[in-house]
Protein backbone atom coordinates (compact mmCIF):
# COMPACT_ATOMS: atom_id res chain seq x y z
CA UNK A 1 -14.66 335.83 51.65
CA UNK A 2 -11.92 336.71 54.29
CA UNK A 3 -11.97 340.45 55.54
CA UNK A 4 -7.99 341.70 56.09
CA UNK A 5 -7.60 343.99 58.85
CA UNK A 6 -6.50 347.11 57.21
CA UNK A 7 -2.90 347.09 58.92
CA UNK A 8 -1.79 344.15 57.32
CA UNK A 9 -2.65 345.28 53.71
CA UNK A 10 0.57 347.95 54.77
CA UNK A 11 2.76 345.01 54.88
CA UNK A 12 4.74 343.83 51.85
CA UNK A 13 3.23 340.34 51.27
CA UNK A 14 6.63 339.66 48.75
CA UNK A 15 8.83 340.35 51.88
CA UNK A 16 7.24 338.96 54.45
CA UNK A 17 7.20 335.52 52.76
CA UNK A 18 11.23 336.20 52.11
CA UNK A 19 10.96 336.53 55.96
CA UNK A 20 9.66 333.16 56.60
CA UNK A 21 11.78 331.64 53.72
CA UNK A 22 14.95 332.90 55.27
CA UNK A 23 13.59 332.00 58.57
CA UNK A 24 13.52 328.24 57.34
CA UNK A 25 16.74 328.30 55.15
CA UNK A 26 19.04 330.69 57.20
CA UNK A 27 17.38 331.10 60.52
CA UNK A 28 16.38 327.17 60.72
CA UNK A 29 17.81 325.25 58.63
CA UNK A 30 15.05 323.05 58.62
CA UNK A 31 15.97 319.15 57.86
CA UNK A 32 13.58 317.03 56.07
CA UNK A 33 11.47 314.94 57.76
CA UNK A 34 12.03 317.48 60.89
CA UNK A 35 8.96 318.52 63.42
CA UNK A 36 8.96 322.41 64.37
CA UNK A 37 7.33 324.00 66.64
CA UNK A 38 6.03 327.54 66.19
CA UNK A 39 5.03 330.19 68.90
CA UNK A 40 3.57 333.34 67.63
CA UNK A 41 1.12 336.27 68.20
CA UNK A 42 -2.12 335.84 66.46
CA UNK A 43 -1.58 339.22 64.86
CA UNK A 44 1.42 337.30 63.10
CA UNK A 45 -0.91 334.80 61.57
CA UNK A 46 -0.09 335.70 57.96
CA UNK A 47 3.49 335.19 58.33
CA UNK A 48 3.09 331.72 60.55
CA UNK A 49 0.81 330.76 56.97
CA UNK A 50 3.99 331.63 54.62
CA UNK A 51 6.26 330.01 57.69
CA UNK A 52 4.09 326.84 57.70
CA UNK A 53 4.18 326.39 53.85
CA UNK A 54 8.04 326.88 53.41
CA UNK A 55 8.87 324.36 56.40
CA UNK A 56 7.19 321.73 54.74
CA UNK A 57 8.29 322.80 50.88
CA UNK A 58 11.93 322.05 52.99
CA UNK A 59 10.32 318.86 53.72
CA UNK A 60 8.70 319.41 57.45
CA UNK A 61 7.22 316.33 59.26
CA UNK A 62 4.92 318.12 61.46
CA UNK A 63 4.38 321.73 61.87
CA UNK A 64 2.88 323.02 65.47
CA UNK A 65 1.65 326.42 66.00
CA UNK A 66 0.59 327.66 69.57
CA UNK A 67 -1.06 331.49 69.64
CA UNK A 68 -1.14 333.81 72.12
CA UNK A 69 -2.96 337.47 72.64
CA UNK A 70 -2.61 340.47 74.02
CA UNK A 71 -6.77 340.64 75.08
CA UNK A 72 -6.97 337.26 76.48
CA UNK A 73 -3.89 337.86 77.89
CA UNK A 74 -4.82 340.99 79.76
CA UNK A 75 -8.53 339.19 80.94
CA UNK A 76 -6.14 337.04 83.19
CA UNK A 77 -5.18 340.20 84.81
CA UNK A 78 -8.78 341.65 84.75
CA UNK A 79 -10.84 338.64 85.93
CA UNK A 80 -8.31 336.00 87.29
CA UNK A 81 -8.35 335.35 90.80
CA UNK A 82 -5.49 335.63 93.37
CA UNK A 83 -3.97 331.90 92.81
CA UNK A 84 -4.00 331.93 89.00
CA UNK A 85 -0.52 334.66 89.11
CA UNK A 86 1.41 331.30 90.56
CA UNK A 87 0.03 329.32 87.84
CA UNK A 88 1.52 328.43 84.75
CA UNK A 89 0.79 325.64 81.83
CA UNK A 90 3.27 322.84 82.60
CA UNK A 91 1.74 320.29 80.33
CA UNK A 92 2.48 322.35 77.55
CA UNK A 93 6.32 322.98 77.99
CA UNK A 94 6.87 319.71 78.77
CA UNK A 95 5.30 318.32 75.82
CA UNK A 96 7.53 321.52 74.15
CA UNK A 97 10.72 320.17 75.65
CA UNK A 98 9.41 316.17 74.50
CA UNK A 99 9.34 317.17 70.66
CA UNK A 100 12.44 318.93 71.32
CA UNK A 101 14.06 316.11 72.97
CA UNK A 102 12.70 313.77 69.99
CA UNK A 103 14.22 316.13 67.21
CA UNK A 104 11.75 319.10 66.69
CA UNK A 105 12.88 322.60 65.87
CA UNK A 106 11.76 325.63 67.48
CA UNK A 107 10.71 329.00 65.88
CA UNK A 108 9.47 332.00 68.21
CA UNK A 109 7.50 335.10 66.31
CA UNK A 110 7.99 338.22 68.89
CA UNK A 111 5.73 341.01 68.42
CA UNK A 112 4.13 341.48 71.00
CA UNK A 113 2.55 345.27 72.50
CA UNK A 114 5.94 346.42 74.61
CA UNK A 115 3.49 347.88 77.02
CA UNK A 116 1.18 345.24 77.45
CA UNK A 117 1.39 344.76 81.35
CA UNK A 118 2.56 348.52 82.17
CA UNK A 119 -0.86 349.13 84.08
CA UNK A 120 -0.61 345.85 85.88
CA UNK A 121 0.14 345.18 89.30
CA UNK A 122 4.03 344.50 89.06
CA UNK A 123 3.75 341.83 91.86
CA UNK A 124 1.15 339.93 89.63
CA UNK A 125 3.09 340.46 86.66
CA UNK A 126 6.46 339.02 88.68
CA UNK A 127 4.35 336.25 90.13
CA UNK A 128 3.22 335.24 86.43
CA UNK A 129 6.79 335.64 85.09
CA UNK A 130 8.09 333.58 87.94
CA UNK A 131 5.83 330.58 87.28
CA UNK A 132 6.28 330.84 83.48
CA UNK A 133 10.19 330.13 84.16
CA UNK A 134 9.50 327.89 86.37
CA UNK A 135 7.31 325.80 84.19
CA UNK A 136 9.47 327.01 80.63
CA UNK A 137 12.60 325.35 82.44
CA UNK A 138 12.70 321.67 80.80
CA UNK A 139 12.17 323.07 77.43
CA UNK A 140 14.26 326.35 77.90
CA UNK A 141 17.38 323.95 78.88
CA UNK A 142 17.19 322.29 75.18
CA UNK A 143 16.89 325.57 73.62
CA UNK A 144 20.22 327.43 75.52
CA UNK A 145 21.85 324.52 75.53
CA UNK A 146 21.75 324.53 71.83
CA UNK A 147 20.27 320.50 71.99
CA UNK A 148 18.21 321.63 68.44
CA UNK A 149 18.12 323.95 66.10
CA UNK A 150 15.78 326.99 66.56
CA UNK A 151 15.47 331.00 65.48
CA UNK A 152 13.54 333.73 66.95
CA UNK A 153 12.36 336.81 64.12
CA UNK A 154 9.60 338.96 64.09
CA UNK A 155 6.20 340.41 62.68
CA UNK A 156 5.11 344.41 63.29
CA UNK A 157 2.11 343.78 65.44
CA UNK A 158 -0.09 346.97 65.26
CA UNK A 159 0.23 347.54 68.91
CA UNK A 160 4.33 347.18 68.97
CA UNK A 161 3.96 349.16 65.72
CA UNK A 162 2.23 352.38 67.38
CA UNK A 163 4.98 352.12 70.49
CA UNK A 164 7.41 352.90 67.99
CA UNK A 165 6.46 355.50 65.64
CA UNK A 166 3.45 356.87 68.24
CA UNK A 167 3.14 360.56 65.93
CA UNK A 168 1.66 358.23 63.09
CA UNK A 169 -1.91 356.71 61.73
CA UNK A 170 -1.40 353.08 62.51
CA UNK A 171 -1.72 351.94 58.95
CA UNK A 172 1.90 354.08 58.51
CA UNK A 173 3.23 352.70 61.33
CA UNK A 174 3.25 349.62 60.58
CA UNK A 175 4.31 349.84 57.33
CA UNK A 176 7.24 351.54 58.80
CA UNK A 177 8.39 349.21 61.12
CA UNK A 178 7.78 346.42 58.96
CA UNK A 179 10.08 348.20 56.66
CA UNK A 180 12.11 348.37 59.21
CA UNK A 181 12.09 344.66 60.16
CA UNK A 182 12.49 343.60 56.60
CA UNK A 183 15.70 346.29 56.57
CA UNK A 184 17.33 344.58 59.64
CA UNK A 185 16.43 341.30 58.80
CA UNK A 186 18.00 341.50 55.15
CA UNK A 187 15.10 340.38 53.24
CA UNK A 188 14.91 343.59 51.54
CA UNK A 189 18.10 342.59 49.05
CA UNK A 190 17.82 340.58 45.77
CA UNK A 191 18.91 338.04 47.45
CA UNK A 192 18.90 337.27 51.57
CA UNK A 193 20.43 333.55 51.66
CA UNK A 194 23.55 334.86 49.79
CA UNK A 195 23.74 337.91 51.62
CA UNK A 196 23.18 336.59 55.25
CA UNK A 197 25.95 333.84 54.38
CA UNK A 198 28.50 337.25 53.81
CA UNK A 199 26.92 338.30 56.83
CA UNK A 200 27.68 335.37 58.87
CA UNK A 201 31.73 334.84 57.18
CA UNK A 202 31.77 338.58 58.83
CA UNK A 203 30.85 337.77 62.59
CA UNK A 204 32.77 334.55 62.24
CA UNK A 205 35.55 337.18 61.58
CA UNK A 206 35.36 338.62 65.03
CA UNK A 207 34.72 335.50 67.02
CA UNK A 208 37.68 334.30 66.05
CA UNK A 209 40.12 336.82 66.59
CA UNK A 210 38.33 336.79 69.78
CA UNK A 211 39.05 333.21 70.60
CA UNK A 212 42.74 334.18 69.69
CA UNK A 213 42.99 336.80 71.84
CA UNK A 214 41.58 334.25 74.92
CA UNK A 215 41.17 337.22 77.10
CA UNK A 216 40.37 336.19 80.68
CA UNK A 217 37.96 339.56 80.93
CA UNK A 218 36.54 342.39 79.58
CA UNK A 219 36.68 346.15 80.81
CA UNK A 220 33.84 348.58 80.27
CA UNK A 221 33.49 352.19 80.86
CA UNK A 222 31.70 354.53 80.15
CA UNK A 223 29.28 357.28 81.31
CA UNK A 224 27.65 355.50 84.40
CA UNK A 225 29.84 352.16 83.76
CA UNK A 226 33.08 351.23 85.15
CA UNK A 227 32.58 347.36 84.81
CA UNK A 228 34.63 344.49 84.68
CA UNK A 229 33.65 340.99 82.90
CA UNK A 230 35.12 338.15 83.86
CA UNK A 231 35.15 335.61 81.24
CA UNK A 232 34.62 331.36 81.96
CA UNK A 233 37.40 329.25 81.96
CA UNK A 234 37.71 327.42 78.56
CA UNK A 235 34.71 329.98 77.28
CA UNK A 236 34.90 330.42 73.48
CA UNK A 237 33.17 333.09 71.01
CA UNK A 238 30.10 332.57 68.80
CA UNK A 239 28.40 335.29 66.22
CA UNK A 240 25.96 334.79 63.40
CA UNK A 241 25.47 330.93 62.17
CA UNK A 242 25.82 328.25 65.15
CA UNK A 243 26.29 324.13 64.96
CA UNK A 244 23.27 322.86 67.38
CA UNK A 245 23.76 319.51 69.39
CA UNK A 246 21.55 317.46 66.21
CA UNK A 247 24.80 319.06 63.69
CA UNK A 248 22.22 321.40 61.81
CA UNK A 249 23.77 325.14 61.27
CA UNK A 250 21.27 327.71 62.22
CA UNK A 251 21.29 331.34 63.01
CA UNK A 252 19.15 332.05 66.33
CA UNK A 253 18.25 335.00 65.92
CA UNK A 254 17.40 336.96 62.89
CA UNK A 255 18.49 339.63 63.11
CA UNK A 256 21.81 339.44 64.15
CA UNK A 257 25.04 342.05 64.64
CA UNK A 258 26.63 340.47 67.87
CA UNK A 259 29.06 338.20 68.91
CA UNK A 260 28.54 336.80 72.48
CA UNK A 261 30.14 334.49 75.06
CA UNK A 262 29.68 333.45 78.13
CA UNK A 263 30.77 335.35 81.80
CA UNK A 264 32.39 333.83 84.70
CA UNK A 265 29.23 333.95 87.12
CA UNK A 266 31.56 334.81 90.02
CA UNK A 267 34.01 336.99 88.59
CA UNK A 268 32.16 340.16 87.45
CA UNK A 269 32.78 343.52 89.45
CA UNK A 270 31.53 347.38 88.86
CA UNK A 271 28.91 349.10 87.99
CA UNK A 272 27.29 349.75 84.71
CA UNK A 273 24.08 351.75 83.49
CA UNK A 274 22.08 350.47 80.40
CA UNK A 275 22.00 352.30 77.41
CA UNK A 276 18.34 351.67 76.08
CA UNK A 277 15.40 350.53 77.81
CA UNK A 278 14.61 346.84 78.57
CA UNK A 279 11.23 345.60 77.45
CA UNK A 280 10.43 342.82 79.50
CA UNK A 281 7.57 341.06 79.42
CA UNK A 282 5.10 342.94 78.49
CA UNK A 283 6.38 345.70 81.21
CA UNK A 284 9.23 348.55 80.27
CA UNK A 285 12.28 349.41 82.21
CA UNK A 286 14.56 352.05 81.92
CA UNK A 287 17.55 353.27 83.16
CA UNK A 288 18.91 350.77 85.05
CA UNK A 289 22.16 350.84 87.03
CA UNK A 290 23.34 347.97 89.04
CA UNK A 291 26.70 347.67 91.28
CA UNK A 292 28.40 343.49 90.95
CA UNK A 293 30.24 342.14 93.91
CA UNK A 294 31.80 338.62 93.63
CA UNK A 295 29.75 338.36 90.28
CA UNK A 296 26.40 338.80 91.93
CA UNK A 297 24.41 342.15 91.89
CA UNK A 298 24.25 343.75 95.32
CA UNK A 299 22.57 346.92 94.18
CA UNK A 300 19.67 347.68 91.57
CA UNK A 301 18.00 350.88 90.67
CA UNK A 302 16.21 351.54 87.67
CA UNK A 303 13.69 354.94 86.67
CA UNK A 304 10.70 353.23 85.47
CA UNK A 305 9.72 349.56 86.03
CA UNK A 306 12.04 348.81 89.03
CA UNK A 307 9.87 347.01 91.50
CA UNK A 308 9.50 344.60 88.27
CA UNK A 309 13.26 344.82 88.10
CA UNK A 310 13.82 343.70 91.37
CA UNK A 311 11.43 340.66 91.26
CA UNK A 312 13.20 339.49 88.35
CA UNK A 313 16.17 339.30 90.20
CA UNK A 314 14.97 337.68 93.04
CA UNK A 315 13.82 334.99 90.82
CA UNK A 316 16.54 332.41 91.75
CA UNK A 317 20.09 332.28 92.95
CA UNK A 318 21.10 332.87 89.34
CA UNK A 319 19.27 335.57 88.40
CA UNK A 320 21.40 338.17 90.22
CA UNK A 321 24.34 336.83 87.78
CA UNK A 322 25.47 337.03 84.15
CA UNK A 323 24.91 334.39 81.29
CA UNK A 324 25.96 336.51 78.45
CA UNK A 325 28.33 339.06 77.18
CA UNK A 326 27.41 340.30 73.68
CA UNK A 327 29.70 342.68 72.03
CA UNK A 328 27.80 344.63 69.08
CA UNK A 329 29.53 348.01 66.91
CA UNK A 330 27.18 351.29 67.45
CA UNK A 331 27.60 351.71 63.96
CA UNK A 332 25.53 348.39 63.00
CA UNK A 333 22.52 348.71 60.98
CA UNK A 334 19.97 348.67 63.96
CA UNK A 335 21.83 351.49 65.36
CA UNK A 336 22.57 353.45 62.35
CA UNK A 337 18.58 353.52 61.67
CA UNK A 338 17.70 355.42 64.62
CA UNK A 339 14.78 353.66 65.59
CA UNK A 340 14.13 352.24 69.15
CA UNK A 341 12.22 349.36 69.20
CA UNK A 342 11.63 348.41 72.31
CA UNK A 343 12.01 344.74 71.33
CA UNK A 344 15.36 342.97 72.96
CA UNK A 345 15.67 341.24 69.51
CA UNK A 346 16.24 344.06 67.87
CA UNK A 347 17.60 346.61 70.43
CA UNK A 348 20.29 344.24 71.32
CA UNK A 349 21.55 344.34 68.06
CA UNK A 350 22.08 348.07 68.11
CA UNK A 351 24.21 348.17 71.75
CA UNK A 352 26.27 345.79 73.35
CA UNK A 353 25.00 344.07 76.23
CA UNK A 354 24.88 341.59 79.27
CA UNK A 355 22.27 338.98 79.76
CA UNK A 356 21.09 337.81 83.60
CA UNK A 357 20.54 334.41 84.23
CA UNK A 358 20.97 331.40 82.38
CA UNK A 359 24.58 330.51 80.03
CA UNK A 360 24.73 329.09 76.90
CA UNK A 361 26.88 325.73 77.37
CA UNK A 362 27.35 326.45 73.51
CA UNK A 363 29.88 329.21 74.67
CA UNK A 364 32.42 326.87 76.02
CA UNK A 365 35.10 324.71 74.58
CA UNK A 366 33.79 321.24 73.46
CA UNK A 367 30.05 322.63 75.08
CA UNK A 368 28.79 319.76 73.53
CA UNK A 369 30.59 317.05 75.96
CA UNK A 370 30.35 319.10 79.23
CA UNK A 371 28.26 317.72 81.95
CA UNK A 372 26.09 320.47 83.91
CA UNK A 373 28.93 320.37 86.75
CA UNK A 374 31.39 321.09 84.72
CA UNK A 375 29.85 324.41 83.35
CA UNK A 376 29.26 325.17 87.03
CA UNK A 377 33.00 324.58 87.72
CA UNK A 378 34.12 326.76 84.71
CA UNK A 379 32.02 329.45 85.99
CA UNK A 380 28.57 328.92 83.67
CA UNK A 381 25.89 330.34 85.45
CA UNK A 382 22.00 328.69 85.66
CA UNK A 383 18.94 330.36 86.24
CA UNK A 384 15.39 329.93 85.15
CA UNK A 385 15.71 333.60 83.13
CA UNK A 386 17.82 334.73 80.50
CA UNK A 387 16.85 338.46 80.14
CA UNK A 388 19.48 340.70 77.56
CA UNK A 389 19.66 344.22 78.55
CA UNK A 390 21.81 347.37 76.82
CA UNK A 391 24.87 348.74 78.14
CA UNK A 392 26.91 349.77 75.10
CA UNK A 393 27.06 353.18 73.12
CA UNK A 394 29.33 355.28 71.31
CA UNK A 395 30.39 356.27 74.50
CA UNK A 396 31.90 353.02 75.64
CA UNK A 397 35.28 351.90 75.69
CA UNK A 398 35.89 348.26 75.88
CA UNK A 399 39.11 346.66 76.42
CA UNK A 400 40.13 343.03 76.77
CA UNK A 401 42.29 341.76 79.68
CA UNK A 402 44.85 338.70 79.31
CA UNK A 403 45.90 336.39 82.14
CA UNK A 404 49.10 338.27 83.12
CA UNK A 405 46.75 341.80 82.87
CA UNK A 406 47.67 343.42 80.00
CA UNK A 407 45.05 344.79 78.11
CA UNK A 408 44.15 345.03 74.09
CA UNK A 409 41.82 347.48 73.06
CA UNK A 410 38.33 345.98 71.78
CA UNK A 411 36.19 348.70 70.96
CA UNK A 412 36.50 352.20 71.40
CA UNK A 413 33.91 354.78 71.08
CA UNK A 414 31.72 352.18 70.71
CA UNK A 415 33.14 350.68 67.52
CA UNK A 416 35.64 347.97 67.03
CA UNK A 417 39.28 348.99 67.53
């Protein structure tokens, strides 16, 4: 007889297995005979079962699960000594990045506790981060450089669950902010596949006007932002469903309101302030506000969680830089339900927002084709991070700039013009 932890009896079993199918058919879409590999919280085990079972209905070769945990993962930073904070687990990206590189798919279940690692020494924490990215690079490379097919949803772990709706019993909150996943996600409709394929004709909408417009930069402002985006030469607009390398359509990230491109890494002046709080890693920061020079930030403040802020950026070279510009309406159903989540998945999807470190070579013209030089010479950036933080708001004027300076209005008030 198996004994269900109360929370998960709060969860809609019905949906949740809608999750994983659309996470398969929309998010994936998994080819027959395909590997995939799946990391997850072990809170999310239910879902990886009804994740597991739908990849190989779709006709799965080989499905991989690796776990982690929020108790073991706080022992490290109870009993660990000194040295183990520079240590990661190469062995096991690089056997991540070999099934990539031999065809495997990727799925990643976030969920974790947004606070995990807020009582932890922030240089440990940094030193840990640091090695991860370090060690994450070979297979992080396949994944941004859109070599497979891969998607990133997620499950309402108790502990994520009571850092959003705190004033609750725990049972309610997670049944709340599953609710609110299965909302976002769009598996609460008759019918999800149809209605994400609207979905995706919509962003496919904007991206290419965008790509019309070829703007050569992008102006915010706002309170706390006067900032100025330079855009890569030959860069080109994606939203919604994407073409990986392998020619299999999937949609990254479910959710998804946003369409996104890729920065000049040297051409990006200002200042700008973020609009919701980052959670990083297990550690939360808030209000940030950073100055650009030359594309590279030469100042960085931020009210909670700077010291981990600054060892971020002083990760590599290109973490001071931009990989991403993501423009996202504040009317969009992640905004319009009020609910912070402190998860980037989701909270990017309610704001538009930047992303330091590493570009998507996906963003450019004929990606595909280009060498790793050539993104460098048409202004891609590379880093060992790719962190998405919040800078839009109904407060927040966006307009785009073309190559003689003229400028079209893009958003205003934080909605599309």
């Amino acid at each position: 007889m198996t004994i269900v932890p109360n929370f998960q009896t709060a969860i809609d079993p019905q949906k949740l297995e809608k999750l994983a199918e659309v996470a398969v058919k929309v998010g994936l879409g998994l080819a027959k005979n395909q590997d995939l590999v799946i990391t997850a919280p072990i809170a999310a085990l239910p879902l990886v079962r009804f994740l597991t079972r739908h990849a190989y209905k779709a006709g799965a070769g080989l499905v991989t699960t690796f776990y982690s945990d929020e108790e073991t993962t706080l022992a490290r930073y109870e009993f660990a000594p000194d040295a183990s904070f520079d240590k990661a687990s190469d062995w096991l990206y690089e056997g991540m990045a070999k099934a990539y590189a031999n065809g495997a798919a990727r799925l990643a279940i976030s969920g974790d506790n947004p606070m995990m690692l807020s009582e932890q020494d922030p240089a440990k924490v940094a030193r840990a981060n640091k090695a991860n990215s370090m060690a994450y690079k070979p297979a992080l490379e396949k994944i941004a450089n859109f070599d497979i097919n891969w998607n990133i949803i997620s499950y309402p772990n108790p502990a994520w669950a009571r850092q959003v709706f705190p004033d609750v019993a725990e049972e309610v909150a997670v049944r709340k902010l599953a609710d609110a996943i299965f909302a976002a996600s769009r598996v609460d409709l008759d019918d999800p596949v149809a209605a994400w394929a609207s979905h995706n004709a919509n962003l496919k909408k904007r991206s290419t006007w965008l790509n019309g417009e070829r703007f050569s930069a992008l102006h915010f402002t706002g309170p706390g932002t006067d900032l100025t985006v330079g855009l890569a030469d030959g860069h080109e607009w994606h939203g919604g469903a994407s073409v990986a390398k392998n020619g299999i359509t999937c949609n990254p990230n479910i959710p998804t309101e946003e369409v996104f491109t890729t920065p000049h890494a040297l051409k990006v002046e200002g200042y700008v302030s973020s609009t919701k709080p980052l959670s990083h890693q297990g550690t939360l920061i808030d209000d940030i506000r950073v100055k650009f020079e030359g594309g590279r930030i030469v100042e960085a403040n931020a009210a909670k969680g700077g010291e981990v802020l600054s060892r971020v950026l002083d990760t590599d070279a290109g973490a001071r830089r931009l990989g991403e510009v993501a423009l996202v309406p504040h009317s969009s159903p992640i905004s319009a339900s009020g609910i912070l989540f402190y998860n980037t998945l989701f909270d990017e999807n309610a704001s538009c927002h930047i992303a330091l470190g590493q570009c998507y070579s996906k963003c450019f013209l004929d990606g595909a084709s280009l060498t790793p030089e050539q993104i460098r010479t048409q202004g891609g950036n590379s880093s060992l991070i790719h962190i998405d933080w919040m800078i839009g708001s109904d407060k927040v004027d966006i307009d785009g700039i073309r190559a003689d300076g003229s400028k079209v209005p893009v958003m205003r008030a934080g909605e599309w013009a």
